[in-house]
N, C-alpha and C. Protein backbone atom coordinates (compact mmCIF):
# COMPACT_ATOMS: atom_id res chain seq x y z
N UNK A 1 0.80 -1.19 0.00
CA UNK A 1 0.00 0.00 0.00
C UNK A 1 0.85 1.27 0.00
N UNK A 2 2.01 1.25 0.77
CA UNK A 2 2.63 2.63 0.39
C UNK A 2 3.46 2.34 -1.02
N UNK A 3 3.55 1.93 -1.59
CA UNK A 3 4.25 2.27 -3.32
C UNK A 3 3.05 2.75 -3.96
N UNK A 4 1.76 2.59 -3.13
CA UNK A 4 0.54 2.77 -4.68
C UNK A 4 0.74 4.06 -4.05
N UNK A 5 0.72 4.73 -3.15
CA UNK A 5 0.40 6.47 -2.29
C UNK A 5 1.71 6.49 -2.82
N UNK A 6 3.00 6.15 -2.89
CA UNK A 6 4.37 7.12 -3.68
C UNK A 6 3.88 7.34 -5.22
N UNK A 7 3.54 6.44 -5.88
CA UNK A 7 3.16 6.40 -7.12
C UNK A 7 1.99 7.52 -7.58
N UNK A 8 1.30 7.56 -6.94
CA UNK A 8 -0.11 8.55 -6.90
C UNK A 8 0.67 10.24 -6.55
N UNK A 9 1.78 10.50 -5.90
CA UNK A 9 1.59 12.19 -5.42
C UNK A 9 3.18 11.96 -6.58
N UNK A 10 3.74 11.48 -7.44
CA UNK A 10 4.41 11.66 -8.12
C UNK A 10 3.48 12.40 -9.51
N UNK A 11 2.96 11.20 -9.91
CA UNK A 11 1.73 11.76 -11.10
C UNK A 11 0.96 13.51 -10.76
N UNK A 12 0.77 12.84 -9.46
CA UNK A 12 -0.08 14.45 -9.21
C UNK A 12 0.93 15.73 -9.34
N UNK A 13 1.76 15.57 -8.97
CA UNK A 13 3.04 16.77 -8.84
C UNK A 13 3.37 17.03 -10.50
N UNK A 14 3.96 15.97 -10.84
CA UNK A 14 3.86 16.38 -12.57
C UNK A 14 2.57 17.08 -13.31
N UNK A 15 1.11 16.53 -12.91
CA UNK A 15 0.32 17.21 -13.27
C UNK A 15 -0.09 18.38 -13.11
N UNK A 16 0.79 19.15 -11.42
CA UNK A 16 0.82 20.68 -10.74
C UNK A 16 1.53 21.30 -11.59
N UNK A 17 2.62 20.55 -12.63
CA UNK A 17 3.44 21.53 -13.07
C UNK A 17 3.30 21.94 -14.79
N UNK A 18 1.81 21.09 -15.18
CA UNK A 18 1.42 21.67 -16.26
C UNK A 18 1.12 22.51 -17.00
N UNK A 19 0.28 23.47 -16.06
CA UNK A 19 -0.37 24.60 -16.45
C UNK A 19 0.51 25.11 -16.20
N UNK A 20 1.63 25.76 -15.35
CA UNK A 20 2.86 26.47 -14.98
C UNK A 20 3.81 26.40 -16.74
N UNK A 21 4.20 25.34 -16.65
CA UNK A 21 5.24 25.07 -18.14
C UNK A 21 4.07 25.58 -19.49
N UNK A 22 2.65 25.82 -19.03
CA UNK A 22 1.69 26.12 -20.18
C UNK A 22 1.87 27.62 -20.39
N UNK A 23 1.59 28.27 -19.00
CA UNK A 23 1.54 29.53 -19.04
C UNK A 23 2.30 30.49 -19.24
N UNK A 24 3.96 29.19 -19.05
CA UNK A 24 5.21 30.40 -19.49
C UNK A 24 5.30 29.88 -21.61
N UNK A 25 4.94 28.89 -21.59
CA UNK A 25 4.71 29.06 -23.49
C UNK A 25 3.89 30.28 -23.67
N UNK A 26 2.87 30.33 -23.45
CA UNK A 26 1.84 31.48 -23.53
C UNK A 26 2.12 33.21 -23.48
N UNK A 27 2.96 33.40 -22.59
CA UNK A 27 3.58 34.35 -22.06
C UNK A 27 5.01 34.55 -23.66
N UNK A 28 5.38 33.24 -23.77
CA UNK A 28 6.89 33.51 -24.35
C UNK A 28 5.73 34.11 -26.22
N UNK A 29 4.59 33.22 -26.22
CA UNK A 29 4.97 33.49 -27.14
C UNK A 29 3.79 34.92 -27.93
N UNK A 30 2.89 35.32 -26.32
CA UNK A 30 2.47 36.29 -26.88
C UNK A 30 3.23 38.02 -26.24
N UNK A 31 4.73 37.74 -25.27
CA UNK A 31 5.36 38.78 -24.62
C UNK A 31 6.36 38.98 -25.23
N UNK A 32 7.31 37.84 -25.17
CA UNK A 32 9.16 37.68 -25.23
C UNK A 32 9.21 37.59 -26.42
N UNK A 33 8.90 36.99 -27.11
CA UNK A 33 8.95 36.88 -28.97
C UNK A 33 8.49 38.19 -29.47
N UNK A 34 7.49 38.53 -29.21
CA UNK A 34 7.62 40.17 -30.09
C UNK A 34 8.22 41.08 -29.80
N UNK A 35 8.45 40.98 -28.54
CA UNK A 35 9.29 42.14 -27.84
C UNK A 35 10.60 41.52 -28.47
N UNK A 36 11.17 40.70 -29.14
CA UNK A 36 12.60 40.41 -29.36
C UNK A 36 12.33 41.05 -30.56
N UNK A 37 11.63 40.64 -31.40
CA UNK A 37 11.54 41.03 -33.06
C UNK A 37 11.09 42.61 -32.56
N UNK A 38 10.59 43.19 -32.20
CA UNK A 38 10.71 44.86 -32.27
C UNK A 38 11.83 45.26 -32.05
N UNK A 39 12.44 44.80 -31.17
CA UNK A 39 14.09 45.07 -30.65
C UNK A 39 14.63 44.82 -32.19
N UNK A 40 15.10 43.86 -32.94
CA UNK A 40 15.81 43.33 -33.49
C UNK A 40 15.53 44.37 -34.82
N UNK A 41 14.55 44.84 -35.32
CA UNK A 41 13.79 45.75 -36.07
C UNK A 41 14.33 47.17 -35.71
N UNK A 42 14.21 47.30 -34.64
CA UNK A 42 14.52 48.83 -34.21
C UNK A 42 16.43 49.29 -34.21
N UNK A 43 16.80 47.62 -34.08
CA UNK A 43 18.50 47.76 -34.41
C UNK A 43 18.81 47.74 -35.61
N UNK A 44 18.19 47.57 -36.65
CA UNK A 44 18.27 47.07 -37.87
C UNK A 44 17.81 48.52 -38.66
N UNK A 45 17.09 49.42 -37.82
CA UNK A 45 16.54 50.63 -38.40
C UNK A 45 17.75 51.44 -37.87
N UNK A 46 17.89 51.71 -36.69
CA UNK A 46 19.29 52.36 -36.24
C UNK A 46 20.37 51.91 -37.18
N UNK A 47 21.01 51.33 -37.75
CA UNK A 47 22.26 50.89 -38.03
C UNK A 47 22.11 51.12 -39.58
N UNK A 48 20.81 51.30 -40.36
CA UNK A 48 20.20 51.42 -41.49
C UNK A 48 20.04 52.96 -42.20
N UNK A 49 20.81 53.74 -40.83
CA UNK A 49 20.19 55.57 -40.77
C UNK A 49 20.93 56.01 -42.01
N UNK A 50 20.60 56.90 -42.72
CA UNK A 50 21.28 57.86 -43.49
C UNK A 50 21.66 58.81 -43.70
N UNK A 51 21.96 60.05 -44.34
CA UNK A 51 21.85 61.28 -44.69
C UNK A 51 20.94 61.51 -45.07
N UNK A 52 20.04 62.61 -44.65
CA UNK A 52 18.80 63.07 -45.20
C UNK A 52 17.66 62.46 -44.86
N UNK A 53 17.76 61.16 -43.98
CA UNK A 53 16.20 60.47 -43.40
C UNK A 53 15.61 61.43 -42.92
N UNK A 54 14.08 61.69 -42.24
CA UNK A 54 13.71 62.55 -41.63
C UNK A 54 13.18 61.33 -39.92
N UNK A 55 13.67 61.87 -38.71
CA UNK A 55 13.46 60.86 -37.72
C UNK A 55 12.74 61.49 -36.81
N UNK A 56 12.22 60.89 -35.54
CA UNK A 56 11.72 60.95 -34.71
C UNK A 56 12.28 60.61 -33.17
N UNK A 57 12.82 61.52 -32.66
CA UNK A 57 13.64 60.90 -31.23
C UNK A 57 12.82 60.82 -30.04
N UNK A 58 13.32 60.17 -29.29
CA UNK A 58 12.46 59.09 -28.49
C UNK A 58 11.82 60.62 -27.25
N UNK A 59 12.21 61.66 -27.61
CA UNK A 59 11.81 62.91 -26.51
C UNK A 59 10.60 63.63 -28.22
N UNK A 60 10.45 62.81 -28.71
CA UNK A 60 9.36 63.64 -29.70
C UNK A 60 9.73 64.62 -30.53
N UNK A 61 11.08 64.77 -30.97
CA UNK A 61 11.63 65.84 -31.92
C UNK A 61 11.45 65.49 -33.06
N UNK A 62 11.18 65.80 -34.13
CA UNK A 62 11.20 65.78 -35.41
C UNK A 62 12.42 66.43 -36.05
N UNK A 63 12.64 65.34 -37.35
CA UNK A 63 14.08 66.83 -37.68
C UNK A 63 14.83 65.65 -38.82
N UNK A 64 15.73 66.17 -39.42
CA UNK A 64 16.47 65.80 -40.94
C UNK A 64 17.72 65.06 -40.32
N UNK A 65 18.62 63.95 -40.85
CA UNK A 65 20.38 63.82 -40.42
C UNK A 65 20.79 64.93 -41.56
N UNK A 66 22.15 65.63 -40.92
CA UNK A 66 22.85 65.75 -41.10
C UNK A 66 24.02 65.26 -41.89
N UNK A 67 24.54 64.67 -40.74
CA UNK A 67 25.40 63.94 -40.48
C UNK A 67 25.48 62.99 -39.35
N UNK A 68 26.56 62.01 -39.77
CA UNK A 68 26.34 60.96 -39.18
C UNK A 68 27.83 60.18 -38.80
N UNK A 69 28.34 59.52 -37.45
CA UNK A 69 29.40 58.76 -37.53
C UNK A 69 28.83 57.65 -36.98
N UNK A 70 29.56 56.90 -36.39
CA UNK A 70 29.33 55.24 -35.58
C UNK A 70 28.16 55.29 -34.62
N UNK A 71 28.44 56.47 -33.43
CA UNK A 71 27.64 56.55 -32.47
C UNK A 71 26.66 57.82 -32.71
N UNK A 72 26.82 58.71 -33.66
CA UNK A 72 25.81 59.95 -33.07
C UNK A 72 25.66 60.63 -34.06
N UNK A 73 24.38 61.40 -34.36
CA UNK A 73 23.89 61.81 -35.51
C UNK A 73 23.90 63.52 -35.32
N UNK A 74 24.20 63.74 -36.52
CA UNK A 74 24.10 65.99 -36.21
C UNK A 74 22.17 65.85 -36.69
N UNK A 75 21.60 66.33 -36.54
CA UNK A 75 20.14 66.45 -37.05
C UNK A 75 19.75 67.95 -36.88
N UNK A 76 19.45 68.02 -38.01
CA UNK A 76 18.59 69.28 -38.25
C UNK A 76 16.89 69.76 -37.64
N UNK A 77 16.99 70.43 -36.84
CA UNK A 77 15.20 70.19 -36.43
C UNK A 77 14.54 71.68 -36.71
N UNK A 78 15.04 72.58 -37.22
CA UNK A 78 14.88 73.67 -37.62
C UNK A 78 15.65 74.67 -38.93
N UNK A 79 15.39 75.68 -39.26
CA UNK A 79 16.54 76.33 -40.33
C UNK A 79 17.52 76.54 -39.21
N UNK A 80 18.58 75.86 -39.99
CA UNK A 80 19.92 76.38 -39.44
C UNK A 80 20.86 76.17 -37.39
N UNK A 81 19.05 75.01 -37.27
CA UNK A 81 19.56 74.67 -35.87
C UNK A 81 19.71 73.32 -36.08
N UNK A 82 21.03 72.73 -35.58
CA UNK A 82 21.40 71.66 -35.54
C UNK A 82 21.81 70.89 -33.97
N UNK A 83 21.35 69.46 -33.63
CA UNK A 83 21.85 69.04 -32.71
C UNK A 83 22.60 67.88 -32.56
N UNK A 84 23.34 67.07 -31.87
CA UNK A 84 23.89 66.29 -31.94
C UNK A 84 23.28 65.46 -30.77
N UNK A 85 23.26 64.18 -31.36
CA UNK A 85 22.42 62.94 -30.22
C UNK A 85 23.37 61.69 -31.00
N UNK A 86 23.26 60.50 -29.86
CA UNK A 86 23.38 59.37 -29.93
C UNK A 86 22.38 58.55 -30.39
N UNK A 87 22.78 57.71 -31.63
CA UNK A 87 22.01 56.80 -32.58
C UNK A 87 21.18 55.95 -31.88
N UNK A 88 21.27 55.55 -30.69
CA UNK A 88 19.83 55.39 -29.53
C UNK A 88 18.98 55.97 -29.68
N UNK A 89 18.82 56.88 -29.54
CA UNK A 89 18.16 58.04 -28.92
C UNK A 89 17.08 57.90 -30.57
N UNK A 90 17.02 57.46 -31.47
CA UNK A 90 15.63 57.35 -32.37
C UNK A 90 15.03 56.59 -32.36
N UNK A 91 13.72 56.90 -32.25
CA UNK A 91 12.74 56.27 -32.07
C UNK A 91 12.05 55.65 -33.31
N UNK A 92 12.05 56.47 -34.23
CA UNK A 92 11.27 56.00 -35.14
C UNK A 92 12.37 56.80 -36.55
N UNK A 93 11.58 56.12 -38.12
CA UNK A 93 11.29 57.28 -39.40
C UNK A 93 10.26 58.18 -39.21
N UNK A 94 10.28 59.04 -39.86
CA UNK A 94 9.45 60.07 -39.74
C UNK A 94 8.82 59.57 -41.12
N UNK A 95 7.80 60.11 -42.01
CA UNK A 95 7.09 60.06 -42.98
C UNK A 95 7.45 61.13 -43.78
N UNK A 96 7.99 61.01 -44.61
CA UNK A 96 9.00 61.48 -45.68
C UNK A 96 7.79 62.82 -46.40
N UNK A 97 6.81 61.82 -46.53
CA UNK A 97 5.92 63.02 -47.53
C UNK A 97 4.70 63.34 -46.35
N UNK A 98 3.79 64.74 -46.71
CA UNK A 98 2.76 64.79 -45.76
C UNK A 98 1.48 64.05 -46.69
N UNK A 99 0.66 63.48 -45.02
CA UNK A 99 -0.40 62.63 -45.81
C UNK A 99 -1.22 63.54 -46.61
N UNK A 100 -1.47 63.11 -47.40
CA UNK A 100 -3.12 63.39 -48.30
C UNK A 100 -3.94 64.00 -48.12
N UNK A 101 -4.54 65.32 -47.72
CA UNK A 101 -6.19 65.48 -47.53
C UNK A 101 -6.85 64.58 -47.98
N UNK A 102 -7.64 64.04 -47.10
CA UNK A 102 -8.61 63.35 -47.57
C UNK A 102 -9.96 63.98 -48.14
N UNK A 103 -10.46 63.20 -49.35
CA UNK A 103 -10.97 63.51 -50.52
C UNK A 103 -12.63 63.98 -50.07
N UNK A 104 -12.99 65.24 -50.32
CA UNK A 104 -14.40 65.66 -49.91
C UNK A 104 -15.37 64.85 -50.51
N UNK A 105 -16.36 64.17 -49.82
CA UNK A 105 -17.43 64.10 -50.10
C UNK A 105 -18.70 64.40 -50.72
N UNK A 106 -19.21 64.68 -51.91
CA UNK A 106 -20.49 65.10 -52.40
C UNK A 106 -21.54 64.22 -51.80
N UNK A 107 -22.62 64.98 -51.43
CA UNK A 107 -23.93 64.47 -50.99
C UNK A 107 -24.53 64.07 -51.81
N UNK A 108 -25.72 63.09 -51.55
CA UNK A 108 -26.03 62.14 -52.69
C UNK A 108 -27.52 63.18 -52.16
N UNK A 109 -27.58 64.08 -53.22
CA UNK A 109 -28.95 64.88 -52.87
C UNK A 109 -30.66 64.37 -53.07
N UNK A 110 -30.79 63.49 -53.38
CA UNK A 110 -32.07 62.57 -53.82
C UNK A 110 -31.84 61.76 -52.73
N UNK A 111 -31.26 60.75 -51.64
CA UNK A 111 -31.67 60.04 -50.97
C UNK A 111 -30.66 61.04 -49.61
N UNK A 112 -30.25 61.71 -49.20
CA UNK A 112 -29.69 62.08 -47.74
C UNK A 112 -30.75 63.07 -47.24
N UNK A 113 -31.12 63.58 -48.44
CA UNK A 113 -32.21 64.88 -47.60
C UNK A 113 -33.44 64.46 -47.54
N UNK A 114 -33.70 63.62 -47.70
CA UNK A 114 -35.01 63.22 -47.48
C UNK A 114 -35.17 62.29 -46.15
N UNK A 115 -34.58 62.50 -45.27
CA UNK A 115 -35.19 61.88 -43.92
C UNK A 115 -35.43 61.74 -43.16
């Protein structure tokens, strides 16, 4: 009788540790996996910078490169004002062209006014 009670809280203990080994898959693969690929994206955009991109730094500046060496970019964020930051420090591309107005609407005068 005691090998069948050792045998029984072995099974059960493996079965405590199911949902645990479930919940860190779950976690890896809706937390740690994207958060790696944004990382890996955002190094790949840093190291990708040019002359003349227009960027976005992580304090909300807008503004043109300059210039550029290993670690730190001159950027333009005004006429004739220039600053110097570390290639960290961007957050994003900026959007090269401004969007579109979007296209006015004509009223469909036979069925809107009537109701």
């Amino acid at each position: 009788m005691g090998q069948g009670g050792a045998a029984g809280q072995g099974a059960g203990g493996f079965s405590g540790l199911i949902p645990i080994i479930l919940m860190f898959v779950i976690f890896y693969f809706l937390l740690i996996r994207p958060q790696q690929k944004r990382n890996k994206e955002q190094k790949e955009m840093i190291t990708n910078l040019k002359k003349g991109d227009r960027i976005v730094t992580n304090g909300g500046i807008y503004g043109r490169i300059t210039g550029l060496d290993e670690t730190t970019l001159t950027v333009e964020i005004a006429d004739k004002v220039r600053i110097k930051m570390v290639r960290g420090n961007v957050s994003a591309l900026a959007q090269s062209a401004a969007p579109a107005a979007p296209a006015k609407k004509e009223k469909d005068k036979g069925s809107a006014d009537k109701s």
